[in-house]
PDB file of N, CA and C in Angstrom:
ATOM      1  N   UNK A   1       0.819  -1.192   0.000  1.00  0.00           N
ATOM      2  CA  UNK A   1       0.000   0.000   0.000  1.00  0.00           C
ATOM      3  C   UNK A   1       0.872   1.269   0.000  1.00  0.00           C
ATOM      4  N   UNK A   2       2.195   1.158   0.682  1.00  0.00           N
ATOM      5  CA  UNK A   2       2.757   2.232   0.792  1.00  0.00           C
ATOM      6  C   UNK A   2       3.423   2.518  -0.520  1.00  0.00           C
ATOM      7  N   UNK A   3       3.645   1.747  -1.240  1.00  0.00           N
ATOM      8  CA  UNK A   3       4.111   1.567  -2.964  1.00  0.00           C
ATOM      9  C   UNK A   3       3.572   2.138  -2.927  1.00  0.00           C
ATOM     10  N   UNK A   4       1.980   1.715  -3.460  1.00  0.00           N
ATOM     11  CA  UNK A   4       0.782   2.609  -4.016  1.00  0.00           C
ATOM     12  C   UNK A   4       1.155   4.051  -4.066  1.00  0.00           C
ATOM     13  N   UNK A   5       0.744   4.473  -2.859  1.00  0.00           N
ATOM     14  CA  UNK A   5       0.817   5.679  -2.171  1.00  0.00           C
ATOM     15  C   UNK A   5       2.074   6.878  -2.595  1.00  0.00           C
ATOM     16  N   UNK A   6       3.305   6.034  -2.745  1.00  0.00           N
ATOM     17  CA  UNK A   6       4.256   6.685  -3.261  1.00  0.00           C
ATOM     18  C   UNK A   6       4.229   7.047  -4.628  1.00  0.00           C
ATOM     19  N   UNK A   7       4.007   6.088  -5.754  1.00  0.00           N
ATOM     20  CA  UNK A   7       3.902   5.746  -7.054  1.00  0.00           C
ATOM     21  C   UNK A   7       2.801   7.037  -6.640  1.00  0.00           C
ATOM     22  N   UNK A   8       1.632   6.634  -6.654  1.00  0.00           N
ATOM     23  CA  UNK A   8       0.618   8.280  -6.753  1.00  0.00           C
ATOM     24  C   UNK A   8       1.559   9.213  -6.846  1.00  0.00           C
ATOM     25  N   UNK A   9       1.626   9.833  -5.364  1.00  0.00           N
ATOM     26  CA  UNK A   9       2.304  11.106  -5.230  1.00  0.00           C
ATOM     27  C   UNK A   9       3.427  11.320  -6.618  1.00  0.00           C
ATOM     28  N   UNK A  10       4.453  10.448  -6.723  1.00  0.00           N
ATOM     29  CA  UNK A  10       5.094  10.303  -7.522  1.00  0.00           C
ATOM     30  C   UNK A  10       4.727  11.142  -8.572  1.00  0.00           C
ATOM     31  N   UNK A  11       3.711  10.404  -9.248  1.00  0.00           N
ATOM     32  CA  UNK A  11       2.924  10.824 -10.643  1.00  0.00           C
ATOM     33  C   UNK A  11       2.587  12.465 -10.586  1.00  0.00           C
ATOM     34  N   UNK A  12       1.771  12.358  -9.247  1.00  0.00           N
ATOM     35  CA  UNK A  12       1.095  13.330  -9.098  1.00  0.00           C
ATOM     36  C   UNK A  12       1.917  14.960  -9.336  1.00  0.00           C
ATOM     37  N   UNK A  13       2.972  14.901  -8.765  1.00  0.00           N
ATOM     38  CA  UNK A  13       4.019  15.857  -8.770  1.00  0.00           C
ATOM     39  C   UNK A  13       4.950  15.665  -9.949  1.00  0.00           C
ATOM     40  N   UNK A  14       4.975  14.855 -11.128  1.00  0.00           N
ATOM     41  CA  UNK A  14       4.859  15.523 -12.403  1.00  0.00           C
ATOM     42  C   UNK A  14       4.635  15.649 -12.918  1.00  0.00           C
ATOM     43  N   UNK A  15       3.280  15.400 -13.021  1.00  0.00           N
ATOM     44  CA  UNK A  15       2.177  15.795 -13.300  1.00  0.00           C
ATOM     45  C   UNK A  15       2.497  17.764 -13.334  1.00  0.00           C
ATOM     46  N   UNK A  16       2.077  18.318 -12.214  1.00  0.00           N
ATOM     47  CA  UNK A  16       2.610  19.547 -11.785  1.00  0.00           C
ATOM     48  C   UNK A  16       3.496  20.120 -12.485  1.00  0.00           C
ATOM     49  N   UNK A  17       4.802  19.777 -12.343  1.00  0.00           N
ATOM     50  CA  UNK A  17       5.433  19.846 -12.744  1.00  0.00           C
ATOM     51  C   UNK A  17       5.492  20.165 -14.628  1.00  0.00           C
ATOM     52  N   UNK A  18       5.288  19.156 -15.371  1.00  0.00           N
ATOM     53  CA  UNK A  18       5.006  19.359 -16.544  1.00  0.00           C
ATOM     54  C   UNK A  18       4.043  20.309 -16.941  1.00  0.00           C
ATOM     55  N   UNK A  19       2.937  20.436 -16.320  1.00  0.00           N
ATOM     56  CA  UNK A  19       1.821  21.355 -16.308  1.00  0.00           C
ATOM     57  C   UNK A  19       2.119  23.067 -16.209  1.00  0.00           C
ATOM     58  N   UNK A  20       3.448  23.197 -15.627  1.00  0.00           N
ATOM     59  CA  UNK A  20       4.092  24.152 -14.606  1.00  0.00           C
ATOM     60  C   UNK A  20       5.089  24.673 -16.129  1.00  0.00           C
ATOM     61  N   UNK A  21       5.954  24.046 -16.732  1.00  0.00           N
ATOM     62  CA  UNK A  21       6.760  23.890 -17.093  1.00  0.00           C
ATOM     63  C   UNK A  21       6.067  24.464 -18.833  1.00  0.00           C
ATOM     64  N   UNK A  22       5.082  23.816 -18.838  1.00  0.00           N
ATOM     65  CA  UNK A  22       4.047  23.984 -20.188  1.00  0.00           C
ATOM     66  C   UNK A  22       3.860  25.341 -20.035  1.00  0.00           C
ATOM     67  N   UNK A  23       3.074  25.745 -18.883  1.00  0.00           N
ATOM     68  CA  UNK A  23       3.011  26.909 -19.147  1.00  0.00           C
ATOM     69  C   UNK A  23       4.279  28.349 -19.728  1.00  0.00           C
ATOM     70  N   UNK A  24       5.358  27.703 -18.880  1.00  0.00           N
ATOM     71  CA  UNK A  24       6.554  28.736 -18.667  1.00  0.00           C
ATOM     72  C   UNK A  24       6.829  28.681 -20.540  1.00  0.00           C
ATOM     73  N   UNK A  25       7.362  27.204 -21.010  1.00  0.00           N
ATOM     74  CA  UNK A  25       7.748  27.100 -21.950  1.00  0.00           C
ATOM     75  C   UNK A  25       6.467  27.642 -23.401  1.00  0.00           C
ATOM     76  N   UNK A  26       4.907  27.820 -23.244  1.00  0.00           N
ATOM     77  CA  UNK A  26       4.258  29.108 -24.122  1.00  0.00           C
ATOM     78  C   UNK A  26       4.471  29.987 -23.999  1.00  0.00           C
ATOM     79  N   UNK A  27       4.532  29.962 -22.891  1.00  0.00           N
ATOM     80  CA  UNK A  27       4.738  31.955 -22.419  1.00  0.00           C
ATOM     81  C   UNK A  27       5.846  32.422 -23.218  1.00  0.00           C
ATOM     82  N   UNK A  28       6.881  31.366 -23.164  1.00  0.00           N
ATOM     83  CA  UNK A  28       8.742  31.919 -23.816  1.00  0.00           C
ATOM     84  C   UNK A  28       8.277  32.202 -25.699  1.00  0.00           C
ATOM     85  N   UNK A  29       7.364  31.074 -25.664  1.00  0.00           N
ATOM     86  CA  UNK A  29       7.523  30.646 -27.498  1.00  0.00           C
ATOM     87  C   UNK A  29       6.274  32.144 -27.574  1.00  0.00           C
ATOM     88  N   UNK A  30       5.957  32.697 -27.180  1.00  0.00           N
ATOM     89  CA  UNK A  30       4.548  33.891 -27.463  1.00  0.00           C
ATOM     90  C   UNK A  30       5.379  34.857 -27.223  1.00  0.00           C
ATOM     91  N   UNK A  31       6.415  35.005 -26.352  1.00  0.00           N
ATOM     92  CA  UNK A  31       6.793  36.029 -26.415  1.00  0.00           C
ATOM     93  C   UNK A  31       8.196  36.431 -27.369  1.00  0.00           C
ATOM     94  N   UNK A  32       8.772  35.237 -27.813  1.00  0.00           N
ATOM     95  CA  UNK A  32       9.698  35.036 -28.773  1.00  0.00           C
ATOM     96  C   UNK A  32       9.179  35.524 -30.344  1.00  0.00           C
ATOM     97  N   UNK A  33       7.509  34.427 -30.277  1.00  0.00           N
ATOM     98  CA  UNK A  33       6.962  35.194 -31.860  1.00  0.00           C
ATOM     99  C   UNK A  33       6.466  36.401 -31.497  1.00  0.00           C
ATOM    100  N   UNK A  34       6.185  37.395 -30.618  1.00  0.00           N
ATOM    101  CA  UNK A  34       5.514  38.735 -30.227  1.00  0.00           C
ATOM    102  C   UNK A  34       6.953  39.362 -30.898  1.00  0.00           C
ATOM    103  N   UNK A  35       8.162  39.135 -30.472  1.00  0.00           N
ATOM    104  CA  UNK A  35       9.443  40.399 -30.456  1.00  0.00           C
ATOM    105  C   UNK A  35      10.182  39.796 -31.941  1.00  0.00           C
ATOM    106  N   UNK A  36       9.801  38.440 -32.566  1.00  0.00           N
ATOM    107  CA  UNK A  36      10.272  38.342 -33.792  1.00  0.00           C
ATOM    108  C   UNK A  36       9.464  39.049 -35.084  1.00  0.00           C
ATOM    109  N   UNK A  37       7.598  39.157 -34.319  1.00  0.00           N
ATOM    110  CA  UNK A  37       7.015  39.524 -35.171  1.00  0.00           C
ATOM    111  C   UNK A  37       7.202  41.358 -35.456  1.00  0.00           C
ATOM    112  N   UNK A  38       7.963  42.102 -34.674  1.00  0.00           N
ATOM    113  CA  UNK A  38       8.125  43.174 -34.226  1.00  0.00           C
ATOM    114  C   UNK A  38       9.281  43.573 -35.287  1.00  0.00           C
ATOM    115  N   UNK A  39      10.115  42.402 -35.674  1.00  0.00           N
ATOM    116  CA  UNK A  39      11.446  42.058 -36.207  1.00  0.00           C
ATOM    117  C   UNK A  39      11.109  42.346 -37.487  1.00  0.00           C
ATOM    118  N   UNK A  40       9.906  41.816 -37.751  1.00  0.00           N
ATOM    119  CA  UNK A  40       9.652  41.697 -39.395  1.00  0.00           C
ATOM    120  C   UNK A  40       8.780  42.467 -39.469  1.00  0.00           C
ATOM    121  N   UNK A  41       8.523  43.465 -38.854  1.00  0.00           N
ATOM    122  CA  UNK A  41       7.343  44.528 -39.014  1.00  0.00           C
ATOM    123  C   UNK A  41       9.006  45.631 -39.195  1.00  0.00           C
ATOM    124  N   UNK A  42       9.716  45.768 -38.331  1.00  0.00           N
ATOM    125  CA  UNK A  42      11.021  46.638 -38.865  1.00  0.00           C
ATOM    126  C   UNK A  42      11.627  46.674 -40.382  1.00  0.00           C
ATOM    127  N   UNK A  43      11.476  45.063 -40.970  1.00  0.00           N
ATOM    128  CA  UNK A  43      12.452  44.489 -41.813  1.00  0.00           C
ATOM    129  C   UNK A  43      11.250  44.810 -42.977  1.00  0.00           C
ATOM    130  N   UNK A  44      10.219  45.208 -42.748  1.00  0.00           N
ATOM    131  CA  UNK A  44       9.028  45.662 -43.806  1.00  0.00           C
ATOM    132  C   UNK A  44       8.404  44.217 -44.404  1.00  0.00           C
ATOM    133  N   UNK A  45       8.718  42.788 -43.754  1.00  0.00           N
ATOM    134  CA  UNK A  45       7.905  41.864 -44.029  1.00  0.00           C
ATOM    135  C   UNK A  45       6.892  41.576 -43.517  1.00  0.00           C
ATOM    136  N   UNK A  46       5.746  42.627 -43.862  1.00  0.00           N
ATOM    137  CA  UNK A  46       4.489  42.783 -43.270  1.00  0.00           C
ATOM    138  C   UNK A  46       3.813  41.357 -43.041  1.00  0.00           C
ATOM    139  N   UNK A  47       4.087  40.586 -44.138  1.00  0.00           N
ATOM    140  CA  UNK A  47       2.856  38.825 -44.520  1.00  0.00           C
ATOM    141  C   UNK A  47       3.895  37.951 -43.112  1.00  0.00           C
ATOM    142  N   UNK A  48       4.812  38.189 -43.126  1.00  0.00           N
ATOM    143  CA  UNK A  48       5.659  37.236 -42.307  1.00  0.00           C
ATOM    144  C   UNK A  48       5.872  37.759 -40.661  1.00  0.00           C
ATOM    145  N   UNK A  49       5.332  39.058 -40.759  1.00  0.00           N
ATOM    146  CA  UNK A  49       4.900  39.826 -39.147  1.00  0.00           C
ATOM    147  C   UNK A  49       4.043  39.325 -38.570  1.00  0.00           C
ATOM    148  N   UNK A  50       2.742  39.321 -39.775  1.00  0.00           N
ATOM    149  CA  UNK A  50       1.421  38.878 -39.359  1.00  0.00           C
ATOM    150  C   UNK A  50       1.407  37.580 -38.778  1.00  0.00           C
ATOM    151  N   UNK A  51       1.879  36.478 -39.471  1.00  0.00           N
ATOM    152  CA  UNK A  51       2.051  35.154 -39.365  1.00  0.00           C
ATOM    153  C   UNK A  51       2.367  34.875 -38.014  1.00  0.00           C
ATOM    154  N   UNK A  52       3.612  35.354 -37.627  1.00  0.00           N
ATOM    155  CA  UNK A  52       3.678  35.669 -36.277  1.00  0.00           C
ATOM    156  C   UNK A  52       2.806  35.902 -35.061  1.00  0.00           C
ATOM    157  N   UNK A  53       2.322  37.032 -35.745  1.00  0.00           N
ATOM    158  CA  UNK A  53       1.544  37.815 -34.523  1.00  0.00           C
ATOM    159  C   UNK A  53       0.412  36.903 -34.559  1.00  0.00           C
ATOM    160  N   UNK A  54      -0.046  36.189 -35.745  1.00  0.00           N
ATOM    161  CA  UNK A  54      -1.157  35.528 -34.975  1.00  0.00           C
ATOM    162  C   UNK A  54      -0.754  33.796 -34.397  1.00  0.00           C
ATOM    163  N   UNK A  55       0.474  33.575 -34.839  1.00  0.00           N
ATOM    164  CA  UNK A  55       0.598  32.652 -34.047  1.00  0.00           C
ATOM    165  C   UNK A  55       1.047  32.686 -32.243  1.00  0.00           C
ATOM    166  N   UNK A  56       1.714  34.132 -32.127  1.00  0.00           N
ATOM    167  CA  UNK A  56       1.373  34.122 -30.918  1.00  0.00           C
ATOM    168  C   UNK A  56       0.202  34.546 -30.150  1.00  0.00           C
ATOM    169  N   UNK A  57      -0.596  35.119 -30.892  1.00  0.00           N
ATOM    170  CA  UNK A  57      -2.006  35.487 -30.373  1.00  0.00           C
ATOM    171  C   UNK A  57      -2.978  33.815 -29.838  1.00  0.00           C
ATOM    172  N   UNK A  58      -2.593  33.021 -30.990  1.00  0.00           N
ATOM    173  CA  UNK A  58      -3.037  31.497 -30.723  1.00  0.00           C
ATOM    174  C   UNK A  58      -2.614  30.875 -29.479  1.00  0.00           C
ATOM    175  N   UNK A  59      -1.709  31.105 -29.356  1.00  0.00           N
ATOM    176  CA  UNK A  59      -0.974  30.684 -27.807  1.00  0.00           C
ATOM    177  C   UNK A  59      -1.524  31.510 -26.784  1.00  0.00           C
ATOM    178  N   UNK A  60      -1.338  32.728 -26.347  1.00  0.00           N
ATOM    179  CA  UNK A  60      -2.277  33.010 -25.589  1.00  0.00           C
ATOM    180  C   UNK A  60      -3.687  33.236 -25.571  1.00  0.00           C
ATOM    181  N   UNK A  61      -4.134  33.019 -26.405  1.00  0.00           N
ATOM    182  CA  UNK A  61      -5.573  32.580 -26.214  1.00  0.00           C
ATOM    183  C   UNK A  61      -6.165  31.348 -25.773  1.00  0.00           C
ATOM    184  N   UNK A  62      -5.410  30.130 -25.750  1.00  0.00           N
ATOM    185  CA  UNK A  62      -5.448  28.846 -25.127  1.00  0.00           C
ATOM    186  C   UNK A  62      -5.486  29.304 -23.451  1.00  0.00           C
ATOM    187  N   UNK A  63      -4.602  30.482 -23.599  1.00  0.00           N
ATOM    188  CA  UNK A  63      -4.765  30.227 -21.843  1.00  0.00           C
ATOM    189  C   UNK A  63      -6.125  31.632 -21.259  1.00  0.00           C
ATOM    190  N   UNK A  64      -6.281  32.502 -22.233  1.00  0.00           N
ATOM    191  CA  UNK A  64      -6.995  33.061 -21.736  1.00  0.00           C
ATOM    192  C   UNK A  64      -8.565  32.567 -21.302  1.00  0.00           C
ATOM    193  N   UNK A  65      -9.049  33.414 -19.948  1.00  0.00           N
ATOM    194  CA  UNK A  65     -10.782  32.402 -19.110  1.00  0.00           C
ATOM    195  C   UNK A  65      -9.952  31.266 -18.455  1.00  0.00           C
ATOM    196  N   UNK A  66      -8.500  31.145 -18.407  1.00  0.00           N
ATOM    197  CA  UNK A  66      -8.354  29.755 -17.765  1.00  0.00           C
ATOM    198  C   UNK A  66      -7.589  29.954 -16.370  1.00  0.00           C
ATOM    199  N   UNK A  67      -7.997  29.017 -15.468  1.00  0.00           N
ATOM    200  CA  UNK A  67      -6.905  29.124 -13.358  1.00  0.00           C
ATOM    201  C   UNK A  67      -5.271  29.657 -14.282  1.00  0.00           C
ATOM    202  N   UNK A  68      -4.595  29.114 -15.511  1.00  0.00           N
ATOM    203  CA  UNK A  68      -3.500  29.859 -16.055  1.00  0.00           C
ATOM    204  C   UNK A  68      -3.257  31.032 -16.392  1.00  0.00           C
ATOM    205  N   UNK A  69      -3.654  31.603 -16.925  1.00  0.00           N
ATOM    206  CA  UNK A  69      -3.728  32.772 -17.257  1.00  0.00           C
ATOM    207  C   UNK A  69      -3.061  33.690 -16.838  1.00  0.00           C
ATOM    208  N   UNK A  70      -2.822  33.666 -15.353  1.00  0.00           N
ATOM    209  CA  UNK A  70      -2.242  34.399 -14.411  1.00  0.00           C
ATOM    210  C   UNK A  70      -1.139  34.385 -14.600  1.00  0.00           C
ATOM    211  N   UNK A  71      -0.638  33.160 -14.444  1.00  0.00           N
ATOM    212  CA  UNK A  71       0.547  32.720 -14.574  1.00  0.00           C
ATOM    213  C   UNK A  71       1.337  32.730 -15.970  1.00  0.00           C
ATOM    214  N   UNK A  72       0.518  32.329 -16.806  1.00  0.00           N
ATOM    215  CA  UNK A  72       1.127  32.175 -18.242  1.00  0.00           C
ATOM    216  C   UNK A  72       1.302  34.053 -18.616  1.00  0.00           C
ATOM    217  N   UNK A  73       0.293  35.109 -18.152  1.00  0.00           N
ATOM    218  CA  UNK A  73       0.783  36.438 -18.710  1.00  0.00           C
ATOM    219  C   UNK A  73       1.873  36.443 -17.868  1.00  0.00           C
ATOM    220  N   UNK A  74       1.808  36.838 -16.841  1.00  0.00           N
ATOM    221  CA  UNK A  74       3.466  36.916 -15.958  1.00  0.00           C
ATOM    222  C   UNK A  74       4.461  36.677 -16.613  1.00  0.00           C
ATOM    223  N   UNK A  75       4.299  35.213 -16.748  1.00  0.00           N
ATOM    224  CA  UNK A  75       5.720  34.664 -17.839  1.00  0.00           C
ATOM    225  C   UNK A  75       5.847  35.194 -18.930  1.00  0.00           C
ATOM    226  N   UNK A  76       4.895  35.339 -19.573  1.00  0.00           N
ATOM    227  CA  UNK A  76       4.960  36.354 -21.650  1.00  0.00           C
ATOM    228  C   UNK A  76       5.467  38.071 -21.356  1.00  0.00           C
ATOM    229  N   UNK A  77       5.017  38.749 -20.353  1.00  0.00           N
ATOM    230  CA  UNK A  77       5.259  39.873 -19.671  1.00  0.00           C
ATOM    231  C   UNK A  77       6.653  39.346 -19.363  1.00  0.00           C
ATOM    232  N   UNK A  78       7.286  38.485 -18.460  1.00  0.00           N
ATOM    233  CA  UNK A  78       8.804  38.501 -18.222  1.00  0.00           C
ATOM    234  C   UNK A  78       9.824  37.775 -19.320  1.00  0.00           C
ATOM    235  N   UNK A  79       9.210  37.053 -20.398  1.00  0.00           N
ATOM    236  CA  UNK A  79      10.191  37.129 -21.610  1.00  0.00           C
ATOM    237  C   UNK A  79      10.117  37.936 -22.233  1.00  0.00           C
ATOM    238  N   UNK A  80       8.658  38.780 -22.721  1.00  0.00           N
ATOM    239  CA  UNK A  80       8.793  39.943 -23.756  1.00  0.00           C
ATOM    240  C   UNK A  80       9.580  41.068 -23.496  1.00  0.00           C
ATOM    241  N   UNK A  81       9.900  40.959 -22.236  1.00  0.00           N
ATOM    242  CA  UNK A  81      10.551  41.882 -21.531  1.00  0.00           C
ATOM    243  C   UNK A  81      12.049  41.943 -21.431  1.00  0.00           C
ATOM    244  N   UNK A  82      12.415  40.441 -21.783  1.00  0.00           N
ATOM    245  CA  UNK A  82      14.125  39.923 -21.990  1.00  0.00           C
ATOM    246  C   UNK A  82      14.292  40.103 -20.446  1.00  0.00           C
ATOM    247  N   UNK A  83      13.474  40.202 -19.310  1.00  0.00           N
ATOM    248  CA  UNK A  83      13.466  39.360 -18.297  1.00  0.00           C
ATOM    249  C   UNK A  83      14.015  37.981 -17.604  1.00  0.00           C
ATOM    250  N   UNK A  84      13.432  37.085 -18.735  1.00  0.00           N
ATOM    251  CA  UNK A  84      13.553  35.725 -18.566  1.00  0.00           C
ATOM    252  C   UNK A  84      14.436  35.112 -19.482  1.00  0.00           C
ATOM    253  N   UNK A  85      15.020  35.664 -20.261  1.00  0.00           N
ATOM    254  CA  UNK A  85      16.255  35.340 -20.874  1.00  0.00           C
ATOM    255  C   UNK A  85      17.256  35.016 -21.039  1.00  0.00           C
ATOM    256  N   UNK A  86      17.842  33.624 -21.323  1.00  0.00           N
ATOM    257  CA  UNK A  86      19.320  33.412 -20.750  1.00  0.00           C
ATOM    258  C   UNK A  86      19.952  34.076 -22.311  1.00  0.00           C
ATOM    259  N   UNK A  87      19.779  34.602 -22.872  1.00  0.00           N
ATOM    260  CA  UNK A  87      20.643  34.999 -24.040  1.00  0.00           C
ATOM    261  C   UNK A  87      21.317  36.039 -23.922  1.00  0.00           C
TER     262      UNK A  87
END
């Protein structure tokens, strides 16, 4: 039983974890196409800005109305920001 019990928890916490991690890792890719699409709005490739911008608009809209949301803007707010950046 105490297997059991462990194996759960186990799961359970990466579960979390991945869930946790999902979020951080949209937030990076929305805010990567937000400041690339910014790139090609400079570079005058208007069709290849757009493309962008709505693929990161697609990403946060998955999380928007959702318990994430909170969390996932935070994170798009601290990469768009070169915040969260190891580069």
């Amino acid at each position: 039983m105490k297997k059991l019990v462990s194996l759960l928890t186990i799961i359970a916490v990466f579960f979390c974890f991945s869930a946790c991690s999902s979020v951080d890792g949209d937030a990076r890719r929305a805010a990567e196409l937000s400041k690339e699409s910014l790139d090609q709005v400079k570079a005058q490739d208007l069709q290849r800005a757009e493309e962008l911008y709505k693929e990161s608009q697609d990403i946060i809209a998955r999380y928007k109305g959702t318990d994430q949301y909170e969390e996932f803007f935070a994170a798009y707010n601290k990469y768009l920001s070169g915040e969260g950046s190891n580069d």
